[in-house]
Protein backbone atom coordinates (compact mmCIF):
# COMPACT_ATOMS: atom_id res chain seq x y z
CA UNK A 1 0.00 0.00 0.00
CA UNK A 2 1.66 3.26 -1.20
CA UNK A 3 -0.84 6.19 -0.84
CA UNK A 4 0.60 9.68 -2.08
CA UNK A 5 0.06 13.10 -2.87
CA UNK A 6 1.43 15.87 -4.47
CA UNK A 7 0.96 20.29 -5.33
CA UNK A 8 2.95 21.92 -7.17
CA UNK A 9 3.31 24.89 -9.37
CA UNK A 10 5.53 27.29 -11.49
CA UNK A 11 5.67 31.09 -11.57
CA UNK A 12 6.74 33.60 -13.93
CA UNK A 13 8.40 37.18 -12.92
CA UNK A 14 10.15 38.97 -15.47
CA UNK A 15 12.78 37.05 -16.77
CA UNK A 16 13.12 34.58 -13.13
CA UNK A 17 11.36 31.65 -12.96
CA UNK A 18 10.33 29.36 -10.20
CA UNK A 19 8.89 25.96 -9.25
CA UNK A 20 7.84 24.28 -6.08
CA UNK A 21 6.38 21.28 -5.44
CA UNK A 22 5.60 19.03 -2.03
CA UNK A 23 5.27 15.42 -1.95
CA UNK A 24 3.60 13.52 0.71
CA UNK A 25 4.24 9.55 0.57
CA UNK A 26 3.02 6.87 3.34
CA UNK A 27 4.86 3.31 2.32
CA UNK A 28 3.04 0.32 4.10
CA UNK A 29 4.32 -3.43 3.41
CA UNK A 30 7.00 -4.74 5.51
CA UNK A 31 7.77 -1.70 7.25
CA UNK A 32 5.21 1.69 7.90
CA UNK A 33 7.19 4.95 6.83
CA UNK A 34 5.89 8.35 5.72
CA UNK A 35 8.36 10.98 3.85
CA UNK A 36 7.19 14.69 3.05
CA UNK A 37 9.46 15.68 0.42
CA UNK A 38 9.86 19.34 -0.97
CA UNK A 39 11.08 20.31 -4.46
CA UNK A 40 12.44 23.77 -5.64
CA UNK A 41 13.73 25.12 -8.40
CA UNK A 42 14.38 28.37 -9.70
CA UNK A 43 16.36 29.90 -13.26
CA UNK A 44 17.25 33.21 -14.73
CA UNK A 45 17.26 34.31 -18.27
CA UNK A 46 20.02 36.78 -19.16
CA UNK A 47 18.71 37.74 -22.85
CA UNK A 48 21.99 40.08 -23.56
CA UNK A 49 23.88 36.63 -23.20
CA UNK A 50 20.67 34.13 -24.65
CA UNK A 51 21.45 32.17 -21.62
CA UNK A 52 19.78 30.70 -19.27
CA UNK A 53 21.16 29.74 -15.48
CA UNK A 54 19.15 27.06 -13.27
CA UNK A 55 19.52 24.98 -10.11
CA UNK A 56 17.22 23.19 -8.35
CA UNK A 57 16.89 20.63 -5.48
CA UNK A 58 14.51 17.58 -4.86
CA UNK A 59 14.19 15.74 -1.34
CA UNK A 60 13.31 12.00 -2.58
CA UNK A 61 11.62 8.79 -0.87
CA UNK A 62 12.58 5.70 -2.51
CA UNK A 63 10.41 2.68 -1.62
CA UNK A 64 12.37 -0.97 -2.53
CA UNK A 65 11.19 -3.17 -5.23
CA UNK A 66 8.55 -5.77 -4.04
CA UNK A 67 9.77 -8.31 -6.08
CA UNK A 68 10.24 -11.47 -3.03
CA UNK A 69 10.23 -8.88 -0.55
CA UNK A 70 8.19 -11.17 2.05
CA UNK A 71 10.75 -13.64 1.28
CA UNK A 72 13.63 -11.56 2.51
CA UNK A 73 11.93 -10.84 5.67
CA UNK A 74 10.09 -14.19 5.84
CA UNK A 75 11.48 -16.85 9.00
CA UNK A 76 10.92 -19.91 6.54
CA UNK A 77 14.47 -19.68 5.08
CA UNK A 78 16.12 -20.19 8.17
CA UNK A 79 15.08 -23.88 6.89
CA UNK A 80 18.18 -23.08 3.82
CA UNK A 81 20.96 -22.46 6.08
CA UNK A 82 21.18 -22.14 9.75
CA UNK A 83 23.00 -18.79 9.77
CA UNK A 84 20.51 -16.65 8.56
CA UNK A 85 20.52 -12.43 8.49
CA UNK A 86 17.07 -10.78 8.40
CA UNK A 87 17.17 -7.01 8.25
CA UNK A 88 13.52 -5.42 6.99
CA UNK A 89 14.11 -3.53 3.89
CA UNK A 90 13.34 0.36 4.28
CA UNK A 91 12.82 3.13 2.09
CA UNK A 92 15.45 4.83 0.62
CA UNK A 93 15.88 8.68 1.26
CA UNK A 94 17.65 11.38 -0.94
CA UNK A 95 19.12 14.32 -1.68
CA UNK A 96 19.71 15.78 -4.95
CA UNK A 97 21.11 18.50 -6.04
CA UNK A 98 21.83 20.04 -9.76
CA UNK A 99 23.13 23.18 -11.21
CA UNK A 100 23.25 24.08 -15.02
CA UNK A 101 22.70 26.32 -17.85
CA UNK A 102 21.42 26.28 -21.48
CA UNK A 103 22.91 29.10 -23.91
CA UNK A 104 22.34 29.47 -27.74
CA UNK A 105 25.32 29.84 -29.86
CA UNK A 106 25.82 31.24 -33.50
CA UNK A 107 21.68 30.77 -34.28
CA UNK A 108 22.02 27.11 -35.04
CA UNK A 109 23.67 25.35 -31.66
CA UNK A 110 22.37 24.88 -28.36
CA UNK A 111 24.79 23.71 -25.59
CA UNK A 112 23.23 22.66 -21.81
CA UNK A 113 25.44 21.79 -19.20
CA UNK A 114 24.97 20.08 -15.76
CA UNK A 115 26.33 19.29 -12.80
CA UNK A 116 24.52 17.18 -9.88
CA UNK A 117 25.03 15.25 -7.16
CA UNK A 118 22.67 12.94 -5.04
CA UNK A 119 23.32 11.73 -1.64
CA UNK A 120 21.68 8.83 -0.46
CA UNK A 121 20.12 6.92 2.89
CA UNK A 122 18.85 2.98 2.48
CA UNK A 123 20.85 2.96 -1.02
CA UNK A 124 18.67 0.34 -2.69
CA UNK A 125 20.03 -2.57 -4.54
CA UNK A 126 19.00 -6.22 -4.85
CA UNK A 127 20.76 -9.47 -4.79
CA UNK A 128 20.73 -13.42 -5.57
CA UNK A 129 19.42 -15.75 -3.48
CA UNK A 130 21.97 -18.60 -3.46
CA UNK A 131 23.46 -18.19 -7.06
CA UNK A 132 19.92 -18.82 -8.53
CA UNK A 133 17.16 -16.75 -10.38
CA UNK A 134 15.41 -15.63 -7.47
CA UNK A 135 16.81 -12.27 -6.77
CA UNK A 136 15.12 -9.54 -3.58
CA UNK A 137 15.96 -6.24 -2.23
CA UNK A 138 18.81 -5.08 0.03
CA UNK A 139 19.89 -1.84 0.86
CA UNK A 140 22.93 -0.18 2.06
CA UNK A 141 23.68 2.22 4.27
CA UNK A 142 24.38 5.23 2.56
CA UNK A 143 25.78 6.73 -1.24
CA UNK A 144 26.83 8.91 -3.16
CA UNK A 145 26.29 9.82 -7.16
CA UNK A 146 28.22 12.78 -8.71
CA UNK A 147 28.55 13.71 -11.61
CA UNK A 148 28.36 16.27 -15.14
CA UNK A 149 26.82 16.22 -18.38
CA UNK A 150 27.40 18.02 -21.69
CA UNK A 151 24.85 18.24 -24.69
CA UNK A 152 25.27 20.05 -28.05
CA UNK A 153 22.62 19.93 -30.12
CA UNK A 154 21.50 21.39 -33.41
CA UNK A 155 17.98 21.87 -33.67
CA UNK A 156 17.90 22.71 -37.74
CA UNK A 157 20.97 23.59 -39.66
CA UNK A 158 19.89 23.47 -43.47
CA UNK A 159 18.79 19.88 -43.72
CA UNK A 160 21.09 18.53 -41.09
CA UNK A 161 20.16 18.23 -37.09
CA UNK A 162 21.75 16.43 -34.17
CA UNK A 163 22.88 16.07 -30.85
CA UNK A 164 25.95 15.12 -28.90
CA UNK A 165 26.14 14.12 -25.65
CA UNK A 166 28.39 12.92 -22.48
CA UNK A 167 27.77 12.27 -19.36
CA UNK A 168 30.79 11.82 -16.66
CA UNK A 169 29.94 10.21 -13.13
CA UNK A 170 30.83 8.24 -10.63
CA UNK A 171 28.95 5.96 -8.28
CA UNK A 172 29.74 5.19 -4.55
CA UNK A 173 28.34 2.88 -1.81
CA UNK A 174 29.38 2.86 2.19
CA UNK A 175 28.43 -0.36 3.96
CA UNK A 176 27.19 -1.97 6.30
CA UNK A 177 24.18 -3.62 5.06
CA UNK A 178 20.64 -2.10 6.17
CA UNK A 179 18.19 -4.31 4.49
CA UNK A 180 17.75 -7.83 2.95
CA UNK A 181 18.25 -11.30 3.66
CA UNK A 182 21.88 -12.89 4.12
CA UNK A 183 22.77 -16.83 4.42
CA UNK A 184 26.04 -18.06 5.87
CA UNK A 185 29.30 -16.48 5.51
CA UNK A 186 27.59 -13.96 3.87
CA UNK A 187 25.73 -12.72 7.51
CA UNK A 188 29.06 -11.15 8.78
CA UNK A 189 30.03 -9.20 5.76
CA UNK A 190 26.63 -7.80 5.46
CA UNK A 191 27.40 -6.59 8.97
CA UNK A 192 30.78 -5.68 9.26
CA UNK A 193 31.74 -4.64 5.88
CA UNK A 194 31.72 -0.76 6.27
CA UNK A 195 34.50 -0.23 2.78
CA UNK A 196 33.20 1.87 -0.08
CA UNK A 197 32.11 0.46 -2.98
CA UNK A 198 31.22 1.58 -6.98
CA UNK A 199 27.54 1.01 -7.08
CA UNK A 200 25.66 -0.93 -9.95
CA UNK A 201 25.42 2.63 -12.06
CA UNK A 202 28.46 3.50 -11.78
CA UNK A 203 29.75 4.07 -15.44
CA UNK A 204 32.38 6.70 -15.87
CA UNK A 205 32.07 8.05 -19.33
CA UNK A 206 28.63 7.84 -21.12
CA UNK A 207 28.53 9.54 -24.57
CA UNK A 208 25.51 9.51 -27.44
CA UNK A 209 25.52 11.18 -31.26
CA UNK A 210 22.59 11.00 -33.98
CA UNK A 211 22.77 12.91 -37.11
CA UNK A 212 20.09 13.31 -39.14
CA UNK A 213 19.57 14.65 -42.78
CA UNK A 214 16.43 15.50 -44.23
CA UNK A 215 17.38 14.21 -47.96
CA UNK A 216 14.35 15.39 -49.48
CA UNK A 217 10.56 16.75 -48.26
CA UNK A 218 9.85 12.78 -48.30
CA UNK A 219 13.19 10.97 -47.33
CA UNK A 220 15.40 11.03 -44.47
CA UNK A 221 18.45 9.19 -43.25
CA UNK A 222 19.89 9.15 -40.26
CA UNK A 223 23.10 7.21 -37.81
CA UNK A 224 23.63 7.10 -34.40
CA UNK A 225 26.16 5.41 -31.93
CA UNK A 226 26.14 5.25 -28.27
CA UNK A 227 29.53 4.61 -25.67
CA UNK A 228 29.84 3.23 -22.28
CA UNK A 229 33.22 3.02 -20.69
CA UNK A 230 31.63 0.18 -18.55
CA UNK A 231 29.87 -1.13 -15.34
CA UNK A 232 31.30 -3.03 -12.39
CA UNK A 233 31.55 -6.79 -12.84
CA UNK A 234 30.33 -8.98 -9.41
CA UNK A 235 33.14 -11.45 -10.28
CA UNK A 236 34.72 -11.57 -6.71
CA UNK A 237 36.71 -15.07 -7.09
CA UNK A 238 34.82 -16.95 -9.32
CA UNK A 239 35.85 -19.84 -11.44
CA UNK A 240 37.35 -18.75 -14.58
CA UNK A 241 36.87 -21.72 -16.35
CA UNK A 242 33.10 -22.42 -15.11
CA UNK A 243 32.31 -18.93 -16.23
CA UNK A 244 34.31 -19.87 -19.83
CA UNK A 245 32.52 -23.08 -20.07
CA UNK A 246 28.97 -21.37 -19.25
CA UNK A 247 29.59 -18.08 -21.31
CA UNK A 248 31.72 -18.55 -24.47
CA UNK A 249 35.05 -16.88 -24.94
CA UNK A 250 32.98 -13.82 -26.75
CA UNK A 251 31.27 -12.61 -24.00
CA UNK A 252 34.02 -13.51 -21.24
CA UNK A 253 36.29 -11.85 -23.35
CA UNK A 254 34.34 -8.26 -22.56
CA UNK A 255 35.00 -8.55 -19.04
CA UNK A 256 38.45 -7.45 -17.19
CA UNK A 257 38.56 -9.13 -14.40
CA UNK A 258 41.88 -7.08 -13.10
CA UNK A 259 39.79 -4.09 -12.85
CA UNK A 260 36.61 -5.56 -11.53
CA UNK A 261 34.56 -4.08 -14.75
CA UNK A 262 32.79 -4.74 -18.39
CA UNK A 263 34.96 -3.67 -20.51
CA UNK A 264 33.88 -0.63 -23.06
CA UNK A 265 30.62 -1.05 -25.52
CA UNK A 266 29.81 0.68 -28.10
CA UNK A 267 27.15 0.24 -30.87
CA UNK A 268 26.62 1.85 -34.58
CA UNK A 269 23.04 2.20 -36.06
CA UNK A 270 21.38 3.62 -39.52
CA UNK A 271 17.77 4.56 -40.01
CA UNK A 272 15.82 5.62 -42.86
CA UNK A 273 12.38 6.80 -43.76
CA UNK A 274 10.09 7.58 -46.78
CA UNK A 275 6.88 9.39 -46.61
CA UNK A 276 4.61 7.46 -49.15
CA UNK A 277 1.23 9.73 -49.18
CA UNK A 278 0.32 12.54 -47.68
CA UNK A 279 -3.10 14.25 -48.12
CA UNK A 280 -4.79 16.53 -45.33
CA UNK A 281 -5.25 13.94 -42.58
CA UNK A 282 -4.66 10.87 -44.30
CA UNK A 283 -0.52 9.80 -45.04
CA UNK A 284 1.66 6.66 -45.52
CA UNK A 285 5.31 5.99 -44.20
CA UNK A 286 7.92 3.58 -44.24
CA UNK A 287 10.70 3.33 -41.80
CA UNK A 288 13.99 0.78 -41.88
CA UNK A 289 16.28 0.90 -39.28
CA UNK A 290 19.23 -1.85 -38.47
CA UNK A 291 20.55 -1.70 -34.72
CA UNK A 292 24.38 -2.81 -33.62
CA UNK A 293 25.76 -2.24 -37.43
CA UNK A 294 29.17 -3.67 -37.04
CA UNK A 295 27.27 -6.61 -34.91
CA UNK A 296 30.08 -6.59 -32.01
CA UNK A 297 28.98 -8.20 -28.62
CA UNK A 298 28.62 -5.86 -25.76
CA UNK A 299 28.27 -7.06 -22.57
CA UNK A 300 25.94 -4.47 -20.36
CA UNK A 301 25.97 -6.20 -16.59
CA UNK A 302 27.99 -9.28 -15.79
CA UNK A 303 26.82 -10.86 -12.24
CA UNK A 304 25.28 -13.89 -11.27
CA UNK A 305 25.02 -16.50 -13.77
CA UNK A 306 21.24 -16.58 -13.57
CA UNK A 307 20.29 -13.07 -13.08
CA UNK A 308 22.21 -9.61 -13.37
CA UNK A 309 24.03 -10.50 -16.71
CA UNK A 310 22.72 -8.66 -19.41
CA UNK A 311 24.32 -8.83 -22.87
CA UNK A 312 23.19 -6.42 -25.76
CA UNK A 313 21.46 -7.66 -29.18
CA UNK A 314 22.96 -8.41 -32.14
CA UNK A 315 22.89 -6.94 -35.40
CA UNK A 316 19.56 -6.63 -36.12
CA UNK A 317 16.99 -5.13 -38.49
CA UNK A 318 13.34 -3.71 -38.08
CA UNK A 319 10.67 -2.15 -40.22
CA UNK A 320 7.81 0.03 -39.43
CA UNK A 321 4.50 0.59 -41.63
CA UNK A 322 2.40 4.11 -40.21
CA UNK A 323 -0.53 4.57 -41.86
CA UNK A 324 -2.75 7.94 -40.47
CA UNK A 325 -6.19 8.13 -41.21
C-alpha cells in the first residue's frame, strides 16, 4: 500500500522563474514509513547573453522493489541455512542537487550543461538468493552519485540536425548492510563490511551522437552510436573456467577481471524513412532501421550467472508501416 500526494506549481516574474512542489508519501508493506518531500527550483534568463542559469533541489523517498520482498523478511528460510541475516528492507531517502545552464550559440547550436550530485540513505540494490534466479531487495547504508553532463545539439541547420552528448559520473556505496536477507558467511560481511564500494550505475564516461539529414521533403536518413566506458563486474573469485565453459570466450572476453569491470561497448546504427502519401489527414510511411551495425557483442551487466548478466542484441533489423487516417 503506497498512498501519495502531491501540489505543485511554477511562476513567472520577469525574466526569473520558479517551481515548487511538495510530496507527501506513506509506504506500508513490511515496514510503515511516511516521507514529506519538498522540491524547488528556480532559473534566470540573461537575454543580452541568450542564456539561461538554473539549479534546483529535490528531497526523494525511494520505496524498494517488491519483487520477493516477504521472502527476505520471511522466518521460513532459516530452513536453507542455519545462519541466517534478516534485516527489513526500508525506504530509501535522498538528496539531490543540480546546477546548469542552457545558452544558444551562433543561431544554429544549443549547448546545456549540468552538474549534480545525489546523496543517499537505504541505497537500494537487490541481490541473488543462493546463485539462482530468485533475486530480492537489500539496501545499504548510505551513497553517493556525482557527476556532469554536456549536450550540443543542433535543432535545424539546413537539412542537417543532431545532438551530442556525455555524461561523466561516478557511483559510490558505504556499507554496512541495512536491508535484505543474508545466508552463511555472507551474515558477517553484510554486517561488518563498512569499505566503499562503486555502485551498480556506476559508469564513468557515457557519450551519445545522432545525425540526421532531411534528404528530401519525403526521405530522411539518419546514424547514431552510443559509448559506455563500462559497469562493475560482481566477479569476486569466481571460477574462470566455469564462467568460460557457461559463457563462451565472446562474452568472457568483454570482461576485465583485473579491474573488476565490463569492458567498453559501443554500438553503430542507420535509419531511414520515406513518406509514401500525404493528403490533409490521411498519409503513408515507411521506416527501416538496423541496430548494432558492425554486430560486435557488448556485454551491459555481468553478475550472477542466472540473473544480473545482461548482454546487448545483435545486429539486427526492423521495419515500421504508419498509416494515419
Amino acid at each position: 500500500m503506497e498512498p501519495s500526494a502531491y501540489a505543485q506549481d511554477q511562476i513567472h516574474l520577469g525574466n526569473w522563474g520558479l517551481s515548487a512542489g511538495l510530496r507527501f508519501d506513506h509506504y506500508r508493506f513490511v515496514v510503515h514509513e511516511s516521507a514529506w518531500s519538498p522540491r524547488l527550483g528556480i532559473s534566470r534568463y540573461f537575454a543580452s547573453l541568450n542564456l539561461v542559469l538554473h539549479a534546483s533541489y529535490d528531497r526523494v523517498f525511494q520505496t524498494p522493489a517488491v519483487e520477493n520482498l516477504l521472502l527476505a523478511s520471511s522466518p521460513q528460510v532459516n530452513s536453507l541455512n542455519p545462519l541466517v541475516l534478516r534485516l527489513p528492507v526500508r525506504p530509501g531517502r535522498g538528496n539531490f542537487y543540480e546546477v546548469g545552464f542552457s545558452k544558444a550559440l551562433l543561431g544554429i547550436l544549443r549547448v546545456d550543461a549540468n552538474v549534480f550530485r545525489r546523496d543517499f540513505r537505504n541505497y537500494s540494490d537487490d541481490d541473488v538468493l543462493l546463485d539462482t534466479g530468485v533475486s530480492f531487495p537489500t539496501a545499504f547504508a548510505k551513497a553517493r552519485i556525482t557527476g556532469e553532463e554536456l549536450r550540443l545539439e543542433v535543432p535545424h541547420w539546413g537539412r542537417f540536425s543532431g545532438y551530442l552528448s556525455y555524461t561523466n559520473q561516478v557511483g559510490t556505496g558505504r556499507g554496512p548492510i541495512t536491508g535484505g536477507l543474508f545466508l552463511g558467511s555472507d551474515v558477517v560481511n553484510a554486517i561488518t563490511d563498512l569499505g566503499s564500494f562503486p555502485v551498480t550505475q556506476d559508469q564513468r564516461n557515457t557519450a551519445r551522437a545522432r545525425l540526421h539529414f532531411q534528404a528530401s521533403d519525403r526521405v530522411w536518413l539518419a546514424v547514431d552510436g552510443q559509448y559506455g566506458s563500462g559497469l562493475p563486474a560482481e566477479v569476486g573469485d569466481a571460477d574462470v573456467k566455469f564462467l568460460l565453459a557457461q559463457y563462451g570466450p565472446a562474452v568472457l572476453n568483454r570482461v576485465d577481471f583485473d579491474r573488476q569491470r565490463v569492458r567498453p561497448n559501443f554500438a553503430l546504427g542507420v535509419a531511414g524513412g520515406v513518406d509514401l502519401y500525404h493528403k490533409e489527414q490521411r498519409s503513408a510511411s515507411v521506416q527501416l532501421q538496423v541496430a548494432n551495425l558492425t554486430n560486435r557483442v557488448n556485454v551491459i551487466n555481468f553478475a550472477s550467472l542466472f540473473s544480473g548478466t545482461a548482454i546487448a542484441p545483435p545486429r539486427s533489423l526492423s521495419a515500421r508501416l504508419k498509416l494515419t487516417f
